[in-house]
C-alpha atoms as a PDB file:
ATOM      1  CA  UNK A   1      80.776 114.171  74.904  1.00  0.00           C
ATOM      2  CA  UNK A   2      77.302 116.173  75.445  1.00  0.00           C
ATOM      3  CA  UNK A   3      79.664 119.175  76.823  1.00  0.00           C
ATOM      4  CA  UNK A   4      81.681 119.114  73.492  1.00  0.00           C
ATOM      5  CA  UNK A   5      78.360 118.802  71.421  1.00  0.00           C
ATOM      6  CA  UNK A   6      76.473 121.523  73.606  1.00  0.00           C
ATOM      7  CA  UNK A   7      80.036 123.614  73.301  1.00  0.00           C
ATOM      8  CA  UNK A   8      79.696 123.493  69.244  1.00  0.00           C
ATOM      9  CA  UNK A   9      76.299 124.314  69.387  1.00  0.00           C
ATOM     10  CA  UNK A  10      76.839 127.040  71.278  1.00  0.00           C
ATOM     11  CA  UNK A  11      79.601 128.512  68.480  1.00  0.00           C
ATOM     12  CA  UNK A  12      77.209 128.120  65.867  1.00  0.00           C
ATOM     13  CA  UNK A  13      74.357 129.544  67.400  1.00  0.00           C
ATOM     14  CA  UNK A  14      76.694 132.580  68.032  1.00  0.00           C
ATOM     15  CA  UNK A  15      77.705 132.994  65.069  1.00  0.00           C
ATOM     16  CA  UNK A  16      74.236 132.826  63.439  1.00  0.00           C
ATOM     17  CA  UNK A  17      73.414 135.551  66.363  1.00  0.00           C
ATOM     18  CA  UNK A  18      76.070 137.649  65.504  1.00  0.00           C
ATOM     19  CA  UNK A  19      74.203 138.143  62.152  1.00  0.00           C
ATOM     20  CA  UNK A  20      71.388 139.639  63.857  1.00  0.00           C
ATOM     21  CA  UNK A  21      73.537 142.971  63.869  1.00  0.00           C
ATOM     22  CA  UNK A  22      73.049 143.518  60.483  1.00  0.00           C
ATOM     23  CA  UNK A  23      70.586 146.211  58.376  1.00  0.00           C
ATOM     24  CA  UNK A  24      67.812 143.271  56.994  1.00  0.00           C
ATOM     25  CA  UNK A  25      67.296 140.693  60.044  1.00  0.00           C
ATOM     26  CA  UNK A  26      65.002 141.769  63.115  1.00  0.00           C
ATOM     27  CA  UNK A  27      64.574 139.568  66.305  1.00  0.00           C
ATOM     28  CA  UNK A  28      61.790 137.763  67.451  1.00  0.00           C
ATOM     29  CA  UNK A  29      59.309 140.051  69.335  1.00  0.00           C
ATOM     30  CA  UNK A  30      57.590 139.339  72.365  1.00  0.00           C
ATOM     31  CA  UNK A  31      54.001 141.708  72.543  1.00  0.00           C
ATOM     32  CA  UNK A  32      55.935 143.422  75.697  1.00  0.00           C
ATOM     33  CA  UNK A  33      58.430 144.471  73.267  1.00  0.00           C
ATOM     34  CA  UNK A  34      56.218 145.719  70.189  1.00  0.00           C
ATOM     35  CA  UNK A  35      56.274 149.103  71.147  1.00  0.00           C
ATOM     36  CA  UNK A  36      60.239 149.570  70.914  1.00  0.00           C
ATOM     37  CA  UNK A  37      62.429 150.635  68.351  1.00  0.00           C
ATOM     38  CA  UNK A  38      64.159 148.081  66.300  1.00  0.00           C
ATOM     39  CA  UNK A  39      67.513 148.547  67.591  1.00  0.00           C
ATOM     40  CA  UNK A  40      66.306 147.518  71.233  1.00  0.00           C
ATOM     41  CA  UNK A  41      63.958 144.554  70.572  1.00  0.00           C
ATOM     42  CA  UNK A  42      66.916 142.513  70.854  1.00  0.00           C
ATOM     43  CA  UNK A  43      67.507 143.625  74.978  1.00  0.00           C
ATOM     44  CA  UNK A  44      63.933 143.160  75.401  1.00  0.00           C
ATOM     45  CA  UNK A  45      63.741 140.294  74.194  1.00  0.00           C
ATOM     46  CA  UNK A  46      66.355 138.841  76.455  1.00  0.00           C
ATOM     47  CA  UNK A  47      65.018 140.556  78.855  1.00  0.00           C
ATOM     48  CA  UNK A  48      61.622 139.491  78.698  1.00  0.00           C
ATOM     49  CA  UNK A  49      62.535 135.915  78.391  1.00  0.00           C
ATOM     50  CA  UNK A  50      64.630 136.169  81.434  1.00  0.00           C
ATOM     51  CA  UNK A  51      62.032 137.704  83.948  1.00  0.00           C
ATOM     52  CA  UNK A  52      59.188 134.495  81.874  1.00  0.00           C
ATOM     53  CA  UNK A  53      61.785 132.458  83.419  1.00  0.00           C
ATOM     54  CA  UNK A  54      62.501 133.624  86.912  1.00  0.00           C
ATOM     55  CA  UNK A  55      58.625 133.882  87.500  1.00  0.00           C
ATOM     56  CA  UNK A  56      58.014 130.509  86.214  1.00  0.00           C
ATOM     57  CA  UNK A  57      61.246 128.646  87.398  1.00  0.00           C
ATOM     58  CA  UNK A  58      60.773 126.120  90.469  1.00  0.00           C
ATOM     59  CA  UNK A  59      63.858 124.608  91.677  1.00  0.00           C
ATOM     60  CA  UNK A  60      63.325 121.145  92.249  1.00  0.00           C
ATOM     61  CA  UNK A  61      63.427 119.768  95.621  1.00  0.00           C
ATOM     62  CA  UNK A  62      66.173 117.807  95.423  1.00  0.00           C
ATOM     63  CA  UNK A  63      68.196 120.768  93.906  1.00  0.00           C
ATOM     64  CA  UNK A  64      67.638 123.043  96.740  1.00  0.00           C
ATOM     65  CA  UNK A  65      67.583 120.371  99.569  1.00  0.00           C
ATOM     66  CA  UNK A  66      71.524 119.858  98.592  1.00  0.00           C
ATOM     67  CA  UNK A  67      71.860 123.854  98.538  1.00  0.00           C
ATOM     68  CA  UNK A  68      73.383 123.355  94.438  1.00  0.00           C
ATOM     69  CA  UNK A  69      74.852 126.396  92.854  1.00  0.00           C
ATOM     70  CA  UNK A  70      75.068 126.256  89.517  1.00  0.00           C
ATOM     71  CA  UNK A  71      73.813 126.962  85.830  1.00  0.00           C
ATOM     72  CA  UNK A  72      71.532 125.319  83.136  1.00  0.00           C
ATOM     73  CA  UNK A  73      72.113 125.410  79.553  1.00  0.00           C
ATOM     74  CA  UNK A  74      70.122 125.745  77.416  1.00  0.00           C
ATOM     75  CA  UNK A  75      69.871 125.872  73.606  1.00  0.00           C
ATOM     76  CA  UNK A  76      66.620 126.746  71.817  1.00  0.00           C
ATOM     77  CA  UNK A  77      65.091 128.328  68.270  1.00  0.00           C
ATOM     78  CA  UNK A  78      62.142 130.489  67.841  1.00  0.00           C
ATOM     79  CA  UNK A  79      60.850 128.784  64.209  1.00  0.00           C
ATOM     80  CA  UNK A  80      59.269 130.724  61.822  1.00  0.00           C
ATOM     81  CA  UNK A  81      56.024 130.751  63.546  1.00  0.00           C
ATOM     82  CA  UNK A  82      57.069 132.145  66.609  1.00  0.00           C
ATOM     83  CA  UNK A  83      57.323 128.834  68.682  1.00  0.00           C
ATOM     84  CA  UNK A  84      59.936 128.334  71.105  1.00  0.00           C
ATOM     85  CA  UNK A  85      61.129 124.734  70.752  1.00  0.00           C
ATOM     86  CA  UNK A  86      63.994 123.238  72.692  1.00  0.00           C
ATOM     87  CA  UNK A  87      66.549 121.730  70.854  1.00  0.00           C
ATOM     88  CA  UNK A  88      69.373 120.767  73.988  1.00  0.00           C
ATOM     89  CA  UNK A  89      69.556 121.197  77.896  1.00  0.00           C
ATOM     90  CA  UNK A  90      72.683 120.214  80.006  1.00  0.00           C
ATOM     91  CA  UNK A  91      72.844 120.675  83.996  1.00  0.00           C
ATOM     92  CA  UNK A  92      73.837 118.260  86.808  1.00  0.00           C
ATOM     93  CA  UNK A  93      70.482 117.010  87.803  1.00  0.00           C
ATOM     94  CA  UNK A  94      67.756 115.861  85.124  1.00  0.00           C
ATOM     95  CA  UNK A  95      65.247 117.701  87.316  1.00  0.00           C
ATOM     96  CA  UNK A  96      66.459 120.954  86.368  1.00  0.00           C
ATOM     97  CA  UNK A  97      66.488 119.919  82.439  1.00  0.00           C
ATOM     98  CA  UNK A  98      62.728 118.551  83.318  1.00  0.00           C
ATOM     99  CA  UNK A  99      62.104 121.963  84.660  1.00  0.00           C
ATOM    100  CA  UNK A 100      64.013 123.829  81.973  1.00  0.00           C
ATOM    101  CA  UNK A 101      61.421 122.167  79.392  1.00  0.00           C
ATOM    102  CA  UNK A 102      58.841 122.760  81.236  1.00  0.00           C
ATOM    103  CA  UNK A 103      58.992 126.478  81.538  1.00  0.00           C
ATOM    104  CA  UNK A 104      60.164 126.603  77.783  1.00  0.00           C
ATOM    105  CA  UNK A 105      56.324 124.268  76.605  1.00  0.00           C
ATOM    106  CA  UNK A 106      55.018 127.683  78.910  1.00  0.00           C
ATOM    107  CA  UNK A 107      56.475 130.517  76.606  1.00  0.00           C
ATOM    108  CA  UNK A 108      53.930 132.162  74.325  1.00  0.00           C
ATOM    109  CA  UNK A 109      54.085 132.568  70.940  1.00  0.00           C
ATOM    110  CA  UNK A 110      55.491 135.563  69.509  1.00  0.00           C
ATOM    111  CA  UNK A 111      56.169 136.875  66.252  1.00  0.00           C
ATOM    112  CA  UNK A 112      59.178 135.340  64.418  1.00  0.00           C
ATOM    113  CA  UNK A 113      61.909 137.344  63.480  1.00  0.00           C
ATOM    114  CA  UNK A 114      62.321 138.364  59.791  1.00  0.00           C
ATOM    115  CA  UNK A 115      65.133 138.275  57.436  1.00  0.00           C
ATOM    116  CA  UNK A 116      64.936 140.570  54.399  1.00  0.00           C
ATOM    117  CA  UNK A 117      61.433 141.125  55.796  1.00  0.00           C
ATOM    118  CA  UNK A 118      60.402 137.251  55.679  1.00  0.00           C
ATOM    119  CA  UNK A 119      60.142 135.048  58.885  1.00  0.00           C
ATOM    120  CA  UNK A 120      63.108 133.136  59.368  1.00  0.00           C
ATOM    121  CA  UNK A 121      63.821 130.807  62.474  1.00  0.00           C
ATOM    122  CA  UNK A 122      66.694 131.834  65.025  1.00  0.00           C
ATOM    123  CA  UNK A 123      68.852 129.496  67.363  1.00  0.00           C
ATOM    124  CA  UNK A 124      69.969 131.498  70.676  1.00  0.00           C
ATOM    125  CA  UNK A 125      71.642 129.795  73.970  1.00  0.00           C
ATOM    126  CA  UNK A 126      71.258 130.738  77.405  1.00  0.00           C
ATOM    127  CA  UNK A 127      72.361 130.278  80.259  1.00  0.00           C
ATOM    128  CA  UNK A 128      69.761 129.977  83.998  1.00  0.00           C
ATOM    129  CA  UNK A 129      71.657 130.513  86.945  1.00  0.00           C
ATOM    130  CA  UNK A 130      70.831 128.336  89.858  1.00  0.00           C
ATOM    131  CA  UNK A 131      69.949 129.405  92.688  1.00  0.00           C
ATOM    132  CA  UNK A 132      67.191 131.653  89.925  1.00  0.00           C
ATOM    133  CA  UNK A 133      68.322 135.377  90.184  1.00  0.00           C
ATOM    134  CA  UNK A 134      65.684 138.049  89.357  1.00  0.00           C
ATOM    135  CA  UNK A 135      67.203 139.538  85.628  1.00  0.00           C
ATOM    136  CA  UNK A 136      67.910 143.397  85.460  1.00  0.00           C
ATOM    137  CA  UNK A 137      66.760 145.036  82.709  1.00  0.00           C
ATOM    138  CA  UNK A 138      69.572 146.327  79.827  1.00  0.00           C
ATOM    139  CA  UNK A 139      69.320 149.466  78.400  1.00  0.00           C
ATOM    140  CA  UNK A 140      69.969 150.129  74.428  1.00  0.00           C
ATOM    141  CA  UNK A 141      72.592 152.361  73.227  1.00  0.00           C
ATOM    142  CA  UNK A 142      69.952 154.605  72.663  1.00  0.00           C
ATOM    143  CA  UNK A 143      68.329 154.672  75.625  1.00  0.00           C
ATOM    144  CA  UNK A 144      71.663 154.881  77.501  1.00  0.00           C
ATOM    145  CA  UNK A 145      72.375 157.817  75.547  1.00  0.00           C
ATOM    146  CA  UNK A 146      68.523 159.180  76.354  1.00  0.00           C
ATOM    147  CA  UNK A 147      68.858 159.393  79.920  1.00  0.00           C
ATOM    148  CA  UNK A 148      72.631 160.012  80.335  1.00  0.00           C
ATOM    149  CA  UNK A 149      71.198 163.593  78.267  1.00  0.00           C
ATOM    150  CA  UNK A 150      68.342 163.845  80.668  1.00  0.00           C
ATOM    151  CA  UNK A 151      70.835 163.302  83.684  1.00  0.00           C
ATOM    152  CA  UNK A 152      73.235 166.215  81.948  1.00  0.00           C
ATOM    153  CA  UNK A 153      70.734 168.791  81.503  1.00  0.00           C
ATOM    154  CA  UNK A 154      69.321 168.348  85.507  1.00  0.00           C
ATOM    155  CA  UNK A 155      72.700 168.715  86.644  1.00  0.00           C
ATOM    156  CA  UNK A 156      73.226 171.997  84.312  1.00  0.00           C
ATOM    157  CA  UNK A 157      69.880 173.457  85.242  1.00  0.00           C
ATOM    158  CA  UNK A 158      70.649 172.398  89.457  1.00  0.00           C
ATOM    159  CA  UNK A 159      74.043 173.981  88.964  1.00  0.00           C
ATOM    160  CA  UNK A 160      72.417 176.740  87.311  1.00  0.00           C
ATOM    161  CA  UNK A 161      69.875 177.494  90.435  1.00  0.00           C
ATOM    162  CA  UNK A 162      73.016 177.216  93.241  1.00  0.00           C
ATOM    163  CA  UNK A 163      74.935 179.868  90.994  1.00  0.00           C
ATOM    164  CA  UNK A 164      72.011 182.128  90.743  1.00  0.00           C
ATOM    165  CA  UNK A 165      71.115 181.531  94.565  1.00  0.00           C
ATOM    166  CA  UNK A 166      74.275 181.890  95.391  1.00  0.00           C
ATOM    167  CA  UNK A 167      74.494 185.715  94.496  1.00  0.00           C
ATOM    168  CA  UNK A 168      71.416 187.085  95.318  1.00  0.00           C
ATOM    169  CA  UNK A 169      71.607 189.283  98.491  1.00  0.00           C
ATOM    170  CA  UNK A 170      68.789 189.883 100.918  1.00  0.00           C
ATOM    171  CA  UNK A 171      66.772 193.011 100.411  1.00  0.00           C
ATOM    172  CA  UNK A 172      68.184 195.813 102.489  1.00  0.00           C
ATOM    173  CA  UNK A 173      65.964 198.632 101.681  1.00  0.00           C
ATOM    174  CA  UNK A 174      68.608 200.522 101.105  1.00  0.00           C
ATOM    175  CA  UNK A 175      66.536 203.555  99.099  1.00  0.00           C
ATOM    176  CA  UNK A 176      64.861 204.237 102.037  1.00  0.00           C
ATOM    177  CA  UNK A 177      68.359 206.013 103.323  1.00  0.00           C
ATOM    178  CA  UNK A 178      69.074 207.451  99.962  1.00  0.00           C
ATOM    179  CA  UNK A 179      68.312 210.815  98.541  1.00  0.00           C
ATOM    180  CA  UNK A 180      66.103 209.188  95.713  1.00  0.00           C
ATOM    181  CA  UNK A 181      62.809 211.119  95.699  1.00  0.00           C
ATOM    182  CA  UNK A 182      59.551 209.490  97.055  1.00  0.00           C
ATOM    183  CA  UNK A 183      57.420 208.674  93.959  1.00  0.00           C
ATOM    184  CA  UNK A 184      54.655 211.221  93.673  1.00  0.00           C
ATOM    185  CA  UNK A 185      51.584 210.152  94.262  1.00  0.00           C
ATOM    186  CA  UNK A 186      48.445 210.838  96.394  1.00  0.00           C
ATOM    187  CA  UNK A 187      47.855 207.533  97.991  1.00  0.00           C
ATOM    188  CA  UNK A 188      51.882 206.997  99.051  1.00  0.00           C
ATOM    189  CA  UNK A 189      52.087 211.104 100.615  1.00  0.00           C
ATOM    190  CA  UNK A 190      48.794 210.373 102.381  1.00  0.00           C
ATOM    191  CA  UNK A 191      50.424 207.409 104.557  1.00  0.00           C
ATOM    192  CA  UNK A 192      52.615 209.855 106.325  1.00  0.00           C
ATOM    193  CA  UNK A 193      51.748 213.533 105.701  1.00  0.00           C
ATOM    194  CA  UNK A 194      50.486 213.840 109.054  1.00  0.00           C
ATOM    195  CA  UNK A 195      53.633 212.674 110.563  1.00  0.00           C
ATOM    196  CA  UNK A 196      55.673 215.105 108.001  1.00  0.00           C
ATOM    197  CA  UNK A 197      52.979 218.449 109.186  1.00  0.00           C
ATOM    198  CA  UNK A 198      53.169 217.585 112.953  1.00  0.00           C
ATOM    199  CA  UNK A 199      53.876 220.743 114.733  1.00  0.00           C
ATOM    200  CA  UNK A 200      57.771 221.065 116.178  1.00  0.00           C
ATOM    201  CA  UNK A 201      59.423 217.890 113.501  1.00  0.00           C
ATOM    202  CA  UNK A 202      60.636 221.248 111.902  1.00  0.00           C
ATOM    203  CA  UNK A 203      60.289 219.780 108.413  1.00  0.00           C
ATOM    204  CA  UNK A 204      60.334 221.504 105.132  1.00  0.00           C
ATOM    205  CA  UNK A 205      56.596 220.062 103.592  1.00  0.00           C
ATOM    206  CA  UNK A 206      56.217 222.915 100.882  1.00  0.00           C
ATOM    207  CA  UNK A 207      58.987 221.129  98.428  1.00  0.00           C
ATOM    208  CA  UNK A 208      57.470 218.539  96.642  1.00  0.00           C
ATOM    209  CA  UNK A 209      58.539 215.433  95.870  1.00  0.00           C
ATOM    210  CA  UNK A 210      60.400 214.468  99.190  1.00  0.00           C
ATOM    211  CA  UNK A 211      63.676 212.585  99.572  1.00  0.00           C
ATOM    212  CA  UNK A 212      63.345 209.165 101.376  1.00  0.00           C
ATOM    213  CA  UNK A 213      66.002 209.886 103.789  1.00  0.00           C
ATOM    214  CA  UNK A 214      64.615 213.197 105.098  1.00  0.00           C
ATOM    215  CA  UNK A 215      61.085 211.311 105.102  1.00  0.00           C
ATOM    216  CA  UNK A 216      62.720 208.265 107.311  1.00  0.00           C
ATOM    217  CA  UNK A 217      62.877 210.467 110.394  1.00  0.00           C
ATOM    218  CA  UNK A 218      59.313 211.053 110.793  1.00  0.00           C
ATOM    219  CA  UNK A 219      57.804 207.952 109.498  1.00  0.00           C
ATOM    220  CA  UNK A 220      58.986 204.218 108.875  1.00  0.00           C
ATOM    221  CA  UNK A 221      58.108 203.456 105.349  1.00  0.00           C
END
């Protein structure tokens, strides 16, 4: 009997959720969750609630002494002043619904969620897996869609860099075997000049400016 009642609960709590989606009703906030955008209150608020729960969740003795695996569920509302207040628990041992109200009487209060800009109350159900799992955080559509843009443009800018990389070529020097003439300029003729005038290299130092290649067999620029 308390499955069939918890199971219609459940379907009517779902479908008063499933309203949630629409343009004039915003979930309940927790202060963690002030800071988001309106579409994503709703993951941080499960989220939130999850992670109150795992870090104020103590399996009973009894429960972990016979090694149980299982679930508690729970159905709750958020009123229109931001309490959480318990309306039904099922599980196999009345020390986990003990607990289960326990942690809920722990739960701060937040700020209700609105309808058409007016506080409203909300029913949700949830589900606390047993042996308590640490929750992993959702992202929103938006954020999905955020980082998944982020992700795109490192690999285009790392592909990028390996193309580039990929064709450069190490410096050869090749102009210093070419017939391009040495710039002309004091300070560079002064580094070898005295190689170029040294008696018997047989070199040609009255034309001005000099080729590098005739300049690479007296000196190593």
């Amino acid at each position: 009997m308390k499955r069939i009642l918890l199971f219609v609960l459940i379907i009517i709590s779902s479908l008063g959720f499933s309203q949630s989606g629409t343009t004039y009703e915003k979930p309940p906030v927790f202060n963690e969750c002030e800071s988001k955008a309106v579409n994503q209150i709703k993951s941080c608020f499960n989220y939130t609630l999850n992670s109150f729960i795992y870090k104020n969740f103590k399996v009973p003795d009894v429960v972990a002494n016979e090694s149980y695996v299982g679930d508690v569920q729970v159905l709750f509302e958020v009123n229109k002043e931001g309490e959480f207040n318990m309306i039904y628990t099922d599980a196999v041992y009345d020390e986990l619904k003990e607990e289960s109200k326990r942690v809920f009487s722990l739960l701060p209060k937040i700020k209700p969620a609105t309808y058409n800009g007016k506080p409203t109350f909300v029913q949700y159900s949830i589900s606390i897996a047993i042996p308590i799992t640490e929750p992993t955080r959702t992202l929103g559509k938006d954020e999905e869609a955020q980082l998944t843009e982020k992700e795109s443009l490192n690999a285009t800018l790392s592909n990028e860099f390996d193309a580039i990389e990929d064709e450069l070529k190490p410096y050869e020097k090749l102009e210093y075997n070419s017939q391009l003439n040495v710039p002309f300029t004091h300070s560079y003729y002064a580094r070898f000049d005295d190689e170029m005038n040294a008696i018997g290299t047989n070199s040609h130092t009255a034309a001005k400016p000099f080729v590098y290649s005739d300049v690479a067999r007296y000196y190593d620029i």
